[in-house]
C-alpha atoms as a PDB file:
ATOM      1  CA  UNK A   1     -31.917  23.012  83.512  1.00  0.00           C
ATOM      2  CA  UNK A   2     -35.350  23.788  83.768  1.00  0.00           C
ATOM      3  CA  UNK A   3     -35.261  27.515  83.743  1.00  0.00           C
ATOM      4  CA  UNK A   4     -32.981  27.143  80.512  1.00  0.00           C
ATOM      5  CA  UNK A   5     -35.388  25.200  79.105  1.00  0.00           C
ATOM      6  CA  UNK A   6     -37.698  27.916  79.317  1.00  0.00           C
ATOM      7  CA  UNK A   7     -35.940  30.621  78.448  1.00  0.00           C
ATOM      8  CA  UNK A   8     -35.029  28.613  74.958  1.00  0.00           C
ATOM      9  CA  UNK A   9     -39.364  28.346  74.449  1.00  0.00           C
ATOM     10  CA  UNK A  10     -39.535  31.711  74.983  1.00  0.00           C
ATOM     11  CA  UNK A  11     -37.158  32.728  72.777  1.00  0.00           C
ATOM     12  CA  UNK A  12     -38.245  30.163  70.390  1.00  0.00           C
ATOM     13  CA  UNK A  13     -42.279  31.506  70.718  1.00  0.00           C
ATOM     14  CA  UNK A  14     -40.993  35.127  69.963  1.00  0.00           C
ATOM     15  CA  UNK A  15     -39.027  33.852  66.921  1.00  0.00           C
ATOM     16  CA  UNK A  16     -41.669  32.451  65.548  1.00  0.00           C
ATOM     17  CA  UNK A  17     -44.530  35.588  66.762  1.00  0.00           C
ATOM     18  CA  UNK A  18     -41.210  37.771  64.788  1.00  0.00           C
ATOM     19  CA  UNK A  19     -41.828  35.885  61.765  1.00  0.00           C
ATOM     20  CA  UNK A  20     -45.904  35.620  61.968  1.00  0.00           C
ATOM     21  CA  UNK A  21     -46.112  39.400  61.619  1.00  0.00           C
ATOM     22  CA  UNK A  22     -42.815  40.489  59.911  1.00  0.00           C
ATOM     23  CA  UNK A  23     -43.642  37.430  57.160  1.00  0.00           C
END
């Protein structure tokens, strides 16, 4: 689905923001 889609790139774009600043 599209809006599972989504959510899965946001949670994917906040993984990755986590591990920019908490590197």
């Amino acid at each position: 689905l599209v809006g599972d889609q989504w959510s899965h790139d946001v949670l994917l774009h906040q993984l990755l923001v986590a591990g920019f600043f908490y590197d």
